[in-house]
Protein backbone atom coordinates (compact mmCIF):
# COMPACT_ATOMS: atom_id res chain seq x y z
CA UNK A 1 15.46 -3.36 -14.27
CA UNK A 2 12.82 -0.69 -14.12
CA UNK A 3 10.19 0.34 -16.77
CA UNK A 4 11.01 1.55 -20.03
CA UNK A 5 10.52 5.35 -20.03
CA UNK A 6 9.15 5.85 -23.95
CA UNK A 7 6.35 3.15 -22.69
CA UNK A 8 5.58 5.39 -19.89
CA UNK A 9 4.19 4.71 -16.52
CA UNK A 10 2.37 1.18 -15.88
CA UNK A 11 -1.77 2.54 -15.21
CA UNK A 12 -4.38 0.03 -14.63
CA UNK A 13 -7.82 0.22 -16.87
CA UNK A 14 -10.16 0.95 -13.87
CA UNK A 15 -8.12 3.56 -12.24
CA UNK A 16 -9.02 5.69 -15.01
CA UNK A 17 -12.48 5.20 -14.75
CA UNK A 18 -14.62 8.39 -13.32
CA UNK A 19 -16.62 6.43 -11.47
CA UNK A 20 -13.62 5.28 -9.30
CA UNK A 21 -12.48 8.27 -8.20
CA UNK A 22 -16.33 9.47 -6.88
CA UNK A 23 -16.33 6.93 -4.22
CA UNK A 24 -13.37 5.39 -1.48
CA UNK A 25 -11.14 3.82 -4.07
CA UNK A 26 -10.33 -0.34 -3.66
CA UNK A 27 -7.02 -0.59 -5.31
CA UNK A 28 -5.68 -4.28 -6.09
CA UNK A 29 -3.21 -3.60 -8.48
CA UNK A 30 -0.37 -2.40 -6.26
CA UNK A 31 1.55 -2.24 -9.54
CA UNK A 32 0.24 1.03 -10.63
CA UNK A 33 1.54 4.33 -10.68
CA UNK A 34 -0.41 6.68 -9.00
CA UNK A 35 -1.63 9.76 -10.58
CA UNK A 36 -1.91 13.17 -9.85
CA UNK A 37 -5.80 13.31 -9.80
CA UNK A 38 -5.60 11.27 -6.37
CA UNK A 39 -4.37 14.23 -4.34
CA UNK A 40 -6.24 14.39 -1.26
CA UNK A 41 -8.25 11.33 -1.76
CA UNK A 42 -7.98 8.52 0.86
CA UNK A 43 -7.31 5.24 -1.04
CA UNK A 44 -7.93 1.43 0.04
CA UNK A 45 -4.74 -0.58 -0.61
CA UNK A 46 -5.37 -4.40 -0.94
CA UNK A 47 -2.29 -6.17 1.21
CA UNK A 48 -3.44 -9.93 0.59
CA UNK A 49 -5.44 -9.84 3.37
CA UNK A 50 -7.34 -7.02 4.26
CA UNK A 51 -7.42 -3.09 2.95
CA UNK A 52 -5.48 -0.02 4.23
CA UNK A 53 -6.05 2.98 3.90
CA UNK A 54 -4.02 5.64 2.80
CA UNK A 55 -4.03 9.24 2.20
CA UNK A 56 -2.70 10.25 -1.40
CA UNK A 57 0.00 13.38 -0.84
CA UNK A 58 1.72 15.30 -3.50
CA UNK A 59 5.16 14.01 -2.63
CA UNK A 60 3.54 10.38 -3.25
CA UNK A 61 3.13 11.03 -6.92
CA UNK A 62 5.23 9.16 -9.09
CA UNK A 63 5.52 6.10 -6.80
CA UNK A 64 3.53 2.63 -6.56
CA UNK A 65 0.51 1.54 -4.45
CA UNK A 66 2.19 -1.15 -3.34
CA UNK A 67 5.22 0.87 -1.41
CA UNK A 68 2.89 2.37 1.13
CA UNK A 69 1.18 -0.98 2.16
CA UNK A 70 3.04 -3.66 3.54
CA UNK A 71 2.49 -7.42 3.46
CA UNK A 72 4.14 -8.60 6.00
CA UNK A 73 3.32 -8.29 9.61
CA UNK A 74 6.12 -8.00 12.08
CA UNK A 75 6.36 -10.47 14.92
CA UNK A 76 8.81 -9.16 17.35
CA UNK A 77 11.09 -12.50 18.50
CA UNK A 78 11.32 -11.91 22.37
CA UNK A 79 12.19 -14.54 25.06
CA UNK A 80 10.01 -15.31 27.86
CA UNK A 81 11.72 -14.51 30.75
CA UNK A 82 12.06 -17.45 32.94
CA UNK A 83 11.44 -17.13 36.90
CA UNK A 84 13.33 -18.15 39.33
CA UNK A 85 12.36 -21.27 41.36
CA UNK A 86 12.40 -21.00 44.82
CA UNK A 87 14.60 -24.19 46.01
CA UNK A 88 13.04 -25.02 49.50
């Protein structure tokens, strides 16, 4: 169930703050919306474990922090291949 729309978008305190947007922003609240004032600004998305960083775009308006940085790291499952003995 998403948001309701007469509350309007979910905006944390401190990414309203002027003295965010002046330096590399550190988001941790990938629960925000982000704003149209980021264009062009590289942002620092917290994952649990370290920061990435992302560029803000115009078509990524609208949508959460937390869509453009995963938390999970994918481990490919692949066999060892197995060598053939040489029976002597």
């Amino acid at each position: 169930m998403s948001r309701a729309t007469w509350k309007g978008p979910f905006i944390d305190k401190f990414l309203l703050n002027e003295n965010f947007l002046n330096k590399t922003p550190k988001v941790w609240s990938r629960r925000s919306v982000i704003l149209s004032n980021l264009i062009g600004k590289a942002v620092l998305i917290h994952n649990g474990n370290t920061f990435k960083r992302i560029l803000i775009t115009r078509e990524k308006i609208g949508f959460k922090f937390g869509e453009f940085c995963s938390t999970r790291t994918f481990i490919p499952k692949i066999k060892p291949l197995k060598k053939n003995k040489v029976k002597k």
